[in-house]
N, C-alpha and C. Protein backbone atom coordinates (compact mmCIF):
# COMPACT_ATOMS: atom_id res chain seq x y z
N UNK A 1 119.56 111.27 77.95
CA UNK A 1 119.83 112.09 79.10
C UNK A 1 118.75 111.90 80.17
N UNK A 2 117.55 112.13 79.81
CA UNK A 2 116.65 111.77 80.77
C UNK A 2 116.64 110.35 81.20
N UNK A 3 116.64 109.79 81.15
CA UNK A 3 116.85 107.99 81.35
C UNK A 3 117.80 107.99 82.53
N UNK A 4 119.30 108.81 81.93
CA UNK A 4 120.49 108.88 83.23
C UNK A 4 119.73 109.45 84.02
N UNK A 5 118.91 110.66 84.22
CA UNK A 5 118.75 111.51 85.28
C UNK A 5 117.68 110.53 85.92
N UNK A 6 116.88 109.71 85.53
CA UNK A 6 115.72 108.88 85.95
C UNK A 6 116.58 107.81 87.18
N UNK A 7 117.35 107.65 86.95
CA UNK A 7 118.34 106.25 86.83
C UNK A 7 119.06 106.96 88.16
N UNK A 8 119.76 108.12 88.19
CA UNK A 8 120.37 109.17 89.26
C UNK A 8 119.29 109.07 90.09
N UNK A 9 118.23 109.65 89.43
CA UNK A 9 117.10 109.90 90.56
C UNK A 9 116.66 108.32 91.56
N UNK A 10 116.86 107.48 91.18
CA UNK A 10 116.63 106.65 91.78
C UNK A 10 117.65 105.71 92.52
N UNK A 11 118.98 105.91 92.11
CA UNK A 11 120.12 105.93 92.46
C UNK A 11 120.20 106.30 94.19
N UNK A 12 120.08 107.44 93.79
CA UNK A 12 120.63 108.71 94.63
C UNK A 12 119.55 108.44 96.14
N UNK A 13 118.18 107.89 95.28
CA UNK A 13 116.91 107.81 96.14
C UNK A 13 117.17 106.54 97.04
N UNK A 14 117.66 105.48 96.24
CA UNK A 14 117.81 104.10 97.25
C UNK A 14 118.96 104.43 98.32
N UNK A 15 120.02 105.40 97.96
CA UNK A 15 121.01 105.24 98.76
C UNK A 15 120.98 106.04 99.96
N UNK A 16 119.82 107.17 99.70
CA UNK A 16 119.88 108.17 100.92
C UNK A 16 119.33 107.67 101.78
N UNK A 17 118.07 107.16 101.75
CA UNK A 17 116.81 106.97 102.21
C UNK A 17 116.94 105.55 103.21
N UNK A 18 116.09 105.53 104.28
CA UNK A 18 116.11 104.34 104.85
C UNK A 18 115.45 103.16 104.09
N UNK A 19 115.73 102.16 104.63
CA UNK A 19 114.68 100.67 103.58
C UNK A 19 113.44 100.94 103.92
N UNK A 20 113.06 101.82 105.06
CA UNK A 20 111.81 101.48 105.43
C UNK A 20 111.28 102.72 104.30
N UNK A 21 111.59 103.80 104.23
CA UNK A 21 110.89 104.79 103.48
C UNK A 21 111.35 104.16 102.00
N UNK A 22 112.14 103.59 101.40
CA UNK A 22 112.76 103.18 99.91
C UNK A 22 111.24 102.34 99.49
N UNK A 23 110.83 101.80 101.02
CA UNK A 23 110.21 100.72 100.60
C UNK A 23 108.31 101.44 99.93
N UNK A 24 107.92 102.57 100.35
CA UNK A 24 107.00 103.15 100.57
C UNK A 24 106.52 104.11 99.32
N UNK A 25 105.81 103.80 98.72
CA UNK A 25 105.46 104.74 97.48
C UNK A 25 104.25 105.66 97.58
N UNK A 26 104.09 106.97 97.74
CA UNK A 26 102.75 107.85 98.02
C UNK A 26 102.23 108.06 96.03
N UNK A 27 101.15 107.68 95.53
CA UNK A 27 101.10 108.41 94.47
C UNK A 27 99.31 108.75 94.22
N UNK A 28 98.78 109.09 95.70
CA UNK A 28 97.69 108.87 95.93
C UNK A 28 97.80 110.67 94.81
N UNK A 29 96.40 111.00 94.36
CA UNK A 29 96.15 112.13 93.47
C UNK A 29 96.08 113.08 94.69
N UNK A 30 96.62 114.47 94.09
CA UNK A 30 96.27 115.92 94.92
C UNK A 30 94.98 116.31 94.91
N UNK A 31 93.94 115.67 93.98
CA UNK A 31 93.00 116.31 93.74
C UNK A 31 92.17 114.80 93.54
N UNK A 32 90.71 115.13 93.72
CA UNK A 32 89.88 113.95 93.33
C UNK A 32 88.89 114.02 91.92
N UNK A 33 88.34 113.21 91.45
CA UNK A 33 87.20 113.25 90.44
C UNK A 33 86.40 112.90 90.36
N UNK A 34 85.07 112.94 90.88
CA UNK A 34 83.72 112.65 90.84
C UNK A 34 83.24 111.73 89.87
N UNK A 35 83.74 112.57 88.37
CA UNK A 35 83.61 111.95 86.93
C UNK A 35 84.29 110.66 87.10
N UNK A 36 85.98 110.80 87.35
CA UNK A 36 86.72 109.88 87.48
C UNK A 36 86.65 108.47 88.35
N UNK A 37 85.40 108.64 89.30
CA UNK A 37 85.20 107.87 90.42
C UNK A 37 83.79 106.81 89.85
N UNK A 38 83.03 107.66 89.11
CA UNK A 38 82.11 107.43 88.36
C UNK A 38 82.14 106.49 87.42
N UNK A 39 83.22 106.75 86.76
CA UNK A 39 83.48 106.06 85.16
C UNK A 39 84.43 105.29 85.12
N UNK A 40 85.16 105.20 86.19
CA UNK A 40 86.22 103.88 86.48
C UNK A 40 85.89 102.67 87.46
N UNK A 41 85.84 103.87 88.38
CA UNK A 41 85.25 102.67 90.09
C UNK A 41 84.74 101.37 89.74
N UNK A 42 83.81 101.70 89.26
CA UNK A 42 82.59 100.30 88.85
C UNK A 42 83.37 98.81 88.66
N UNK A 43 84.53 99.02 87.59
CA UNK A 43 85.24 98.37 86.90
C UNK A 43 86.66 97.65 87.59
N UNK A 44 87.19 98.78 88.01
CA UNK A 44 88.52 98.69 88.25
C UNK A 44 89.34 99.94 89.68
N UNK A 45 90.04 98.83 90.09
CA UNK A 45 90.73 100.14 91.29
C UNK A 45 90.65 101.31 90.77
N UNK A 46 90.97 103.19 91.36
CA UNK A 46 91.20 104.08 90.63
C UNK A 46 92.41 104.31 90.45
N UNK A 47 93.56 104.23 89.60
CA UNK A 47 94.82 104.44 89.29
C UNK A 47 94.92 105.78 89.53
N UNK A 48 95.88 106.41 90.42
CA UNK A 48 96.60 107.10 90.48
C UNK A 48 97.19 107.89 89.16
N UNK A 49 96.30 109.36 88.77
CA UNK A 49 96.59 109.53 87.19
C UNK A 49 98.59 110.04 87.39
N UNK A 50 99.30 110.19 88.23
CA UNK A 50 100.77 110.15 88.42
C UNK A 50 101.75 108.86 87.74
N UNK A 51 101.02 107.56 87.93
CA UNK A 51 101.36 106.72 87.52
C UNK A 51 101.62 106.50 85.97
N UNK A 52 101.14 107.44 84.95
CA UNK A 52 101.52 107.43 83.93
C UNK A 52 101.73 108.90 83.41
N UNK A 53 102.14 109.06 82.19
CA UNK A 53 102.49 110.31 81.71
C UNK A 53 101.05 110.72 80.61
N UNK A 54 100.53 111.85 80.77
CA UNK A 54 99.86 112.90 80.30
C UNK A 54 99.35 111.80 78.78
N UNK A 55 100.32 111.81 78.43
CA UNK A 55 100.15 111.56 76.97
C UNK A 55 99.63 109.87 76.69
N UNK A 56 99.90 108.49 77.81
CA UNK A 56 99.15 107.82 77.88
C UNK A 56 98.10 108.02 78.10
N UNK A 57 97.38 108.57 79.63
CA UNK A 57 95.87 109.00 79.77
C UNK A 57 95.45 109.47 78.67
N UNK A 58 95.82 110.12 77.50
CA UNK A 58 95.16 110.85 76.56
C UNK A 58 94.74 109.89 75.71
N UNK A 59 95.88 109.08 75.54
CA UNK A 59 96.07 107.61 74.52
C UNK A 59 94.55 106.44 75.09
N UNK A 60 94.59 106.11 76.50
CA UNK A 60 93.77 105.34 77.03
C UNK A 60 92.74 105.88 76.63
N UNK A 61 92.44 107.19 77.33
CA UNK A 61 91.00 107.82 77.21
C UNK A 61 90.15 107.90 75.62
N UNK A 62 91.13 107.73 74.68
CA UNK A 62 90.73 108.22 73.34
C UNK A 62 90.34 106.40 72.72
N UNK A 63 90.33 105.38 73.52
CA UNK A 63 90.13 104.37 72.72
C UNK A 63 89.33 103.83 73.54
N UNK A 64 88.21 104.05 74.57
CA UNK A 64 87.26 103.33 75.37
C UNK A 64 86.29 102.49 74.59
N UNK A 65 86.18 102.76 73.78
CA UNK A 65 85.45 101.39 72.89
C UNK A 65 85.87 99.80 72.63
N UNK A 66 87.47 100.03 73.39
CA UNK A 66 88.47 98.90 73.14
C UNK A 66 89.64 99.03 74.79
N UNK A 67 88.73 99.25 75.35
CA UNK A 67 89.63 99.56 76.71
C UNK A 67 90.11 98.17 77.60
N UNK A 68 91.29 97.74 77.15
CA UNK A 68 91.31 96.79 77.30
C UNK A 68 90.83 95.58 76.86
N UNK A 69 90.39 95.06 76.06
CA UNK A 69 89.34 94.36 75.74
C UNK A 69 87.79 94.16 76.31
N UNK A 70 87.81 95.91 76.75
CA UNK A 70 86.21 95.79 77.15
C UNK A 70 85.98 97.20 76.49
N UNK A 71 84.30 97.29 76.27
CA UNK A 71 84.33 98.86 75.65
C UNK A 71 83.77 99.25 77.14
N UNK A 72 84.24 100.54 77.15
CA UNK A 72 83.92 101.36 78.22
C UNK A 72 83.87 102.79 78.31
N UNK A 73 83.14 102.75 76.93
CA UNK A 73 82.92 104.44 76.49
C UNK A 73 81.68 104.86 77.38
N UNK A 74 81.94 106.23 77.58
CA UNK A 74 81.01 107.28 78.24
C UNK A 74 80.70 107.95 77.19
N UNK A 75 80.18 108.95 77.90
CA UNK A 75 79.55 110.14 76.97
C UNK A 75 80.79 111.57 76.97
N UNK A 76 80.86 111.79 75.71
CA UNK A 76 81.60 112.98 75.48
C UNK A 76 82.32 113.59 76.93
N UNK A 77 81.29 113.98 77.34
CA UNK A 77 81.22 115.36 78.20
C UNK A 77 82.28 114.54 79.13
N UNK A 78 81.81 113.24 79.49
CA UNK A 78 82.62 112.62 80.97
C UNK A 78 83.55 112.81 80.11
N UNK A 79 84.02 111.91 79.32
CA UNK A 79 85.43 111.53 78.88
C UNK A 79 86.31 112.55 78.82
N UNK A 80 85.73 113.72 77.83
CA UNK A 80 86.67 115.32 78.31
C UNK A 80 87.14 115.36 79.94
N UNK A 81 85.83 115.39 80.57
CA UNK A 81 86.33 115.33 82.17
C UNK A 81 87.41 114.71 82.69
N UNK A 82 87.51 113.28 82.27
CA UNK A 82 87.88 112.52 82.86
C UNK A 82 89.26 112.29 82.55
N UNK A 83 89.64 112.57 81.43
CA UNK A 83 90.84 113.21 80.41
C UNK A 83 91.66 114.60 81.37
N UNK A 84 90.59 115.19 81.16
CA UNK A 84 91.30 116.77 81.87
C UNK A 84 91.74 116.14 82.49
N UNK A 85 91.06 115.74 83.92
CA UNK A 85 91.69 115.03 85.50
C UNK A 85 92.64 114.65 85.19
N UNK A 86 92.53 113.42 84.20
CA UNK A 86 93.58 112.36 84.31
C UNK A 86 95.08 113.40 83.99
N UNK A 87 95.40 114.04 82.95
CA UNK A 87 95.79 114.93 82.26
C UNK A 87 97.15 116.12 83.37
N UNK A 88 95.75 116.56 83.83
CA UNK A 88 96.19 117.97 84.73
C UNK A 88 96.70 116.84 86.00
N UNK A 89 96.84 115.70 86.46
CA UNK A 89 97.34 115.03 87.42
C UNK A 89 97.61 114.17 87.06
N UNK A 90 98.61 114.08 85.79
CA UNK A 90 99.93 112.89 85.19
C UNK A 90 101.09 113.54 85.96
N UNK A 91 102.12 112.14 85.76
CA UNK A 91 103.16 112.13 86.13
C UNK A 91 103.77 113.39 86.08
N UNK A 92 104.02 113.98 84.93
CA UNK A 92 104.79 115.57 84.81
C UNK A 92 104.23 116.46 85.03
N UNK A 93 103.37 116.43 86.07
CA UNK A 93 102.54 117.58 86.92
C UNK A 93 102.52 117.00 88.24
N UNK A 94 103.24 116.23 88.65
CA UNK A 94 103.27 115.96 89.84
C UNK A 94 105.18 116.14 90.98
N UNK A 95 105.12 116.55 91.50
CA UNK A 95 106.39 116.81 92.08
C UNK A 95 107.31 115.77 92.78
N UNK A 96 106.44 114.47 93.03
CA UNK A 96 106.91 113.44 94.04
C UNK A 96 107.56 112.69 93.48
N UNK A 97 108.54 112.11 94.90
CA UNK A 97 109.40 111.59 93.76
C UNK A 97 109.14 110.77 93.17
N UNK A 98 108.15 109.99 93.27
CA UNK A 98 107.60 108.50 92.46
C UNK A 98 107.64 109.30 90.97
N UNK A 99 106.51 109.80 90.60
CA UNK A 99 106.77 110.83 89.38
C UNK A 99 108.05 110.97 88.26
N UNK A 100 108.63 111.65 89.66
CA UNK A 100 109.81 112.26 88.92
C UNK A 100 110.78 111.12 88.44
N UNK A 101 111.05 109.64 89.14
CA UNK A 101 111.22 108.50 88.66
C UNK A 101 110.51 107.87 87.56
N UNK A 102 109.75 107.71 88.10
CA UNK A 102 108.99 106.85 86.60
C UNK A 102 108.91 107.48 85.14
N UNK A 103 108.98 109.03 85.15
CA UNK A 103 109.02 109.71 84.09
C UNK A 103 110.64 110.19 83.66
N UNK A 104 111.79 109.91 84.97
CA UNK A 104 113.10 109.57 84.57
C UNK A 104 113.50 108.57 83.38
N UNK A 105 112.72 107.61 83.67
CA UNK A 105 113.16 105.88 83.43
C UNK A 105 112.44 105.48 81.97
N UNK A 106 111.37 106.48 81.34
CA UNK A 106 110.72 106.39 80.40
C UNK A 106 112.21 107.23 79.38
N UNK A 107 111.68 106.00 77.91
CA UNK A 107 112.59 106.84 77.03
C UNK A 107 111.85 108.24 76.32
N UNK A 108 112.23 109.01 75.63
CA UNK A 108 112.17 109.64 75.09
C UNK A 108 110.73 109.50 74.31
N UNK A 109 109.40 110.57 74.51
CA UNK A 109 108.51 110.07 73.77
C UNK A 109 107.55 108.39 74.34
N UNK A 110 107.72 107.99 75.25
CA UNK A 110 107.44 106.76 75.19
C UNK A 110 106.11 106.89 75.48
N UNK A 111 105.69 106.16 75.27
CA UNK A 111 103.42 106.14 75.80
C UNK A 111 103.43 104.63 75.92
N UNK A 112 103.32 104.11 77.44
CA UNK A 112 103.15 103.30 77.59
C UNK A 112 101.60 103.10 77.85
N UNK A 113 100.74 102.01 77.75
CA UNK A 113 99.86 101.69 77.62
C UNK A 113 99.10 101.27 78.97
N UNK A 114 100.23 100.46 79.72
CA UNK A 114 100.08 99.77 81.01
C UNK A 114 100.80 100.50 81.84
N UNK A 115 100.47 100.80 83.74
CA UNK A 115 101.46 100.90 84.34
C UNK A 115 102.59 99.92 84.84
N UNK A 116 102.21 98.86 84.40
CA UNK A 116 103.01 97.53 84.90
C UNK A 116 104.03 97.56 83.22
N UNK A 117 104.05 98.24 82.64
CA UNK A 117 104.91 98.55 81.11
C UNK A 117 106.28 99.47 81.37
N UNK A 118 105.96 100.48 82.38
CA UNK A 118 107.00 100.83 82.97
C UNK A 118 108.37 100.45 83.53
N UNK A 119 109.39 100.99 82.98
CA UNK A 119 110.72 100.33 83.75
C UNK A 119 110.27 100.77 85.32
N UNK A 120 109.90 101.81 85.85
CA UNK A 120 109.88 102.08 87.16
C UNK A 120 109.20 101.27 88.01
N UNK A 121 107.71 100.49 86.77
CA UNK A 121 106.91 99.15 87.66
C UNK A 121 107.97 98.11 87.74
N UNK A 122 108.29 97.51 86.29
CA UNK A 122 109.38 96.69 86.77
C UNK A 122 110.33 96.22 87.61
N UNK A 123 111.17 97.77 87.83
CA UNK A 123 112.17 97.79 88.48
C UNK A 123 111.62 97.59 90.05
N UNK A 124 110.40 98.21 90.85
CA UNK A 124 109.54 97.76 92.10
C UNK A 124 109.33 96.17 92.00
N UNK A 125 109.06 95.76 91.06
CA UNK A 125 108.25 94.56 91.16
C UNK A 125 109.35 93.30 90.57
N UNK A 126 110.86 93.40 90.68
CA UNK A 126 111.61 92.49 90.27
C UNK A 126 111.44 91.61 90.47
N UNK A 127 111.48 91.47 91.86
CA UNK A 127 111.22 89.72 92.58
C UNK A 127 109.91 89.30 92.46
N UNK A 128 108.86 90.23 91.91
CA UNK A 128 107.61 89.36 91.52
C UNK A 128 107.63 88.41 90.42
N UNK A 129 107.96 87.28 89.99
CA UNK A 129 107.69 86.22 88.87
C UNK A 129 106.37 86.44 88.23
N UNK A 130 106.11 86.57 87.04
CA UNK A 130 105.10 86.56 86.60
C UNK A 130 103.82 85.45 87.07
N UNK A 131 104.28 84.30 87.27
CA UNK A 131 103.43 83.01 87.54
C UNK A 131 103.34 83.25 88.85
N UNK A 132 103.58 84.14 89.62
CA UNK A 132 103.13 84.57 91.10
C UNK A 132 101.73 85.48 91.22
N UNK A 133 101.63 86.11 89.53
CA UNK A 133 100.22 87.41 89.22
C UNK A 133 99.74 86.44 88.41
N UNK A 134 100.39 86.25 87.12
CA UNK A 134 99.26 85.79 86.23
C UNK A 134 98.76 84.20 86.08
N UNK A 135 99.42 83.55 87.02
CA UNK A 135 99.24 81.77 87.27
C UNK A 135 98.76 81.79 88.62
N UNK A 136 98.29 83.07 89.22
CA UNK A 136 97.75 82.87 91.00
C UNK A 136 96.43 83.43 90.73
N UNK A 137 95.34 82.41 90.91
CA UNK A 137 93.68 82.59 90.58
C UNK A 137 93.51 83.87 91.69
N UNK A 138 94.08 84.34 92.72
CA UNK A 138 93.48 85.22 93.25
C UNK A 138 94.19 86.38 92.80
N UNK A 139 94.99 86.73 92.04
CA UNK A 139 95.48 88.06 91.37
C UNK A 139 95.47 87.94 90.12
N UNK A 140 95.81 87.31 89.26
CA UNK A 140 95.37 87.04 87.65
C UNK A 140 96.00 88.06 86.83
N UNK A 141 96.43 89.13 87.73
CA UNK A 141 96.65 90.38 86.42
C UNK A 141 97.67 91.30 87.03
N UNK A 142 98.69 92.11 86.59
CA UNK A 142 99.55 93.15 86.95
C UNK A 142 98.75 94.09 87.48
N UNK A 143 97.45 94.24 86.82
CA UNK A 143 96.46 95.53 86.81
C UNK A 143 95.62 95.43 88.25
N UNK A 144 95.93 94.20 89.00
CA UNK A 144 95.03 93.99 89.98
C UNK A 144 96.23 94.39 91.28
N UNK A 145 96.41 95.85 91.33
CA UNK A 145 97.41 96.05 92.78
C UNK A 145 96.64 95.65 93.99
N UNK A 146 95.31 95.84 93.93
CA UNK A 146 94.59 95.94 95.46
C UNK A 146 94.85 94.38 95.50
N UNK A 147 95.69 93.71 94.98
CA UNK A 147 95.13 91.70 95.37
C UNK A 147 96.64 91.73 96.17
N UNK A 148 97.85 92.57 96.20
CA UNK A 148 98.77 92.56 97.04
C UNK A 148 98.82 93.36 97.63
N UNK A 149 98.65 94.77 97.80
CA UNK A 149 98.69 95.75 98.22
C UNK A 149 97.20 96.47 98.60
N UNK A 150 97.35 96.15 100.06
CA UNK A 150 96.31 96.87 101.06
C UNK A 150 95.92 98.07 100.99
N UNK A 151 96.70 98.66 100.90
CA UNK A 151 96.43 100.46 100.49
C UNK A 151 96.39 100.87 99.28
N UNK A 152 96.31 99.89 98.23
CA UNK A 152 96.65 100.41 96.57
C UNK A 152 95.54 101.77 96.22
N UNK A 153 94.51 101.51 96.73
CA UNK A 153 93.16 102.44 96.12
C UNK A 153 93.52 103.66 96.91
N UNK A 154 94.06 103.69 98.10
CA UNK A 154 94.45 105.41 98.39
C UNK A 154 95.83 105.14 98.00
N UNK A 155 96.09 105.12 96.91
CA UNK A 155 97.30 105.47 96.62
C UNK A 155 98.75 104.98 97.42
N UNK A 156 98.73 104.34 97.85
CA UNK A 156 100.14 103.57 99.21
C UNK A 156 100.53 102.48 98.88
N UNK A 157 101.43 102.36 98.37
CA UNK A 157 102.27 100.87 98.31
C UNK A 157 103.71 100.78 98.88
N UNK A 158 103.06 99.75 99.93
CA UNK A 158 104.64 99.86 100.86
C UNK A 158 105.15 98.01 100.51
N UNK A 159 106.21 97.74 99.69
CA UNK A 159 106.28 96.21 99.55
C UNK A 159 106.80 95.66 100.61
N UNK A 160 106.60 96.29 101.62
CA UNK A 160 107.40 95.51 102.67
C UNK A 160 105.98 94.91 103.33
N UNK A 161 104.69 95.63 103.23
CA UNK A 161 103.60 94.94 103.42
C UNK A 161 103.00 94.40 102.39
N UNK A 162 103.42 94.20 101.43
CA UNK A 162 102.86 93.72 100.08
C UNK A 162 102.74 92.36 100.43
N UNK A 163 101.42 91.61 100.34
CA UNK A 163 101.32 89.89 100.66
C UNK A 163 100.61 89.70 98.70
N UNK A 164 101.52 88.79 98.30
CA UNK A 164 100.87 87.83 97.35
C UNK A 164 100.39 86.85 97.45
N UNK A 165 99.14 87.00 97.30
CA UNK A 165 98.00 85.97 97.92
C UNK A 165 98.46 84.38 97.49
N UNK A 166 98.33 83.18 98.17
CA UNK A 166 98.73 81.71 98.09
C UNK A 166 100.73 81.97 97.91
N UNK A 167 101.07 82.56 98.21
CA UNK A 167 102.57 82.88 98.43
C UNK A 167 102.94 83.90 100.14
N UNK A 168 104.32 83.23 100.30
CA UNK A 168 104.21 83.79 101.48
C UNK A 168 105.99 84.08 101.60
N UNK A 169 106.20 84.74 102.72
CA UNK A 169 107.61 85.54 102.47
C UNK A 169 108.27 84.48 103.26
N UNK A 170 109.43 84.10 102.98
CA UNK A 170 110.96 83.26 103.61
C UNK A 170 112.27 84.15 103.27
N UNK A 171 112.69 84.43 104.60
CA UNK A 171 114.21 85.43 104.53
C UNK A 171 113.96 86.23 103.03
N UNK A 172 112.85 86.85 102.75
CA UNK A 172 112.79 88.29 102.23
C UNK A 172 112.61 87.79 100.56
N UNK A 173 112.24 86.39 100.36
CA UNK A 173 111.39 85.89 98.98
C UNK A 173 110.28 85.33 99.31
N UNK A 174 109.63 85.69 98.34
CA UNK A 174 108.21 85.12 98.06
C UNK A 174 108.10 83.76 97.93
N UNK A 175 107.52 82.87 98.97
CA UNK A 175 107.93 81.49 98.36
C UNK A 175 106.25 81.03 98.05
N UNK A 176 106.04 79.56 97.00
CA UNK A 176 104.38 79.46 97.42
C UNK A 176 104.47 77.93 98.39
């Protein structure tokens, strides 16, 4: 049931909406984290804790010794912090519709690991070929949004400005 309503919700969303707003995703956080700015920044863009559901952040946060294939444990105290944040500003605490999609489109229970694991990343990123991220030396990774997307770190992804670096757009494909 939730899957249909995910599926409606996005349905309903492509058909109302102009291309120019379809094209435009807000999932910048309501709130900021000091801790969170602290203990990620260094490393990696700050993900938008909307972008996944409650119960991944909990999943991520609880294995920083293996975060990714890097350890990137803190100390207690942050990680609680940084957990709460992430936590109290997941997907099912957020009202927008990005949210309310991506947590449509998840099955039942699901804890995805990655945001690029998502049917809702997927389904954005169709016409991206993999060998356009992970065979292009200047993006290398799903995880690297700021290498197409200008606004990724405040939260804004509009693919209609999305440039994939050594690729360039012809009548509305990515060609290299």
């Amino acid at each position: 049931m939730k899957k249909v309503v995910g599926l409606l919700v996005l349905c309903v969303w492509a058909t109302t909406a102009s291309a120019v707003s379809i094209a435009r995703v807000e999932v910048a956080p309501l709130e900021t984290s000091k801790a969170y700015q602290q203990a990620c920044a260094a490393c990696h863009m700050l993900y938008a804790p909307s972008m996944l559901p409650a119960r991944s952040w909990e999943k991520i946060m609880s294995n920083l010794n293996n975060h990714f294939d890097d350890n990137a444990e803190v100390t207690a105290a942050v990680n609680a912090e940084v957990t709460a944040y992430l936590k109290r500003n997941a997907a099912e605490n957020d009202e927008r519709r990005y949210a309310k999609s991506m947590l449509g489109l998840l099955k039942d229970g699901e804890t995805p690991d990655y945001i690029s694991d998502t049917k809702y990343f997927k389904l954005m990123h169709d016409a991206v070929k993999p060998k356009m991220v992970l065979g292009n030396p200047d993006v290398r990774s799903f995880a690297r949004c700021e290498a197409c997307h200008s606004q990724a770190q405040e939260g804004k992804f509009n693919s209609i400005e999305a440039r994939i670096p050594n690729y360039f757009r012809k009548a509305g494909r990515f060609v290299h």
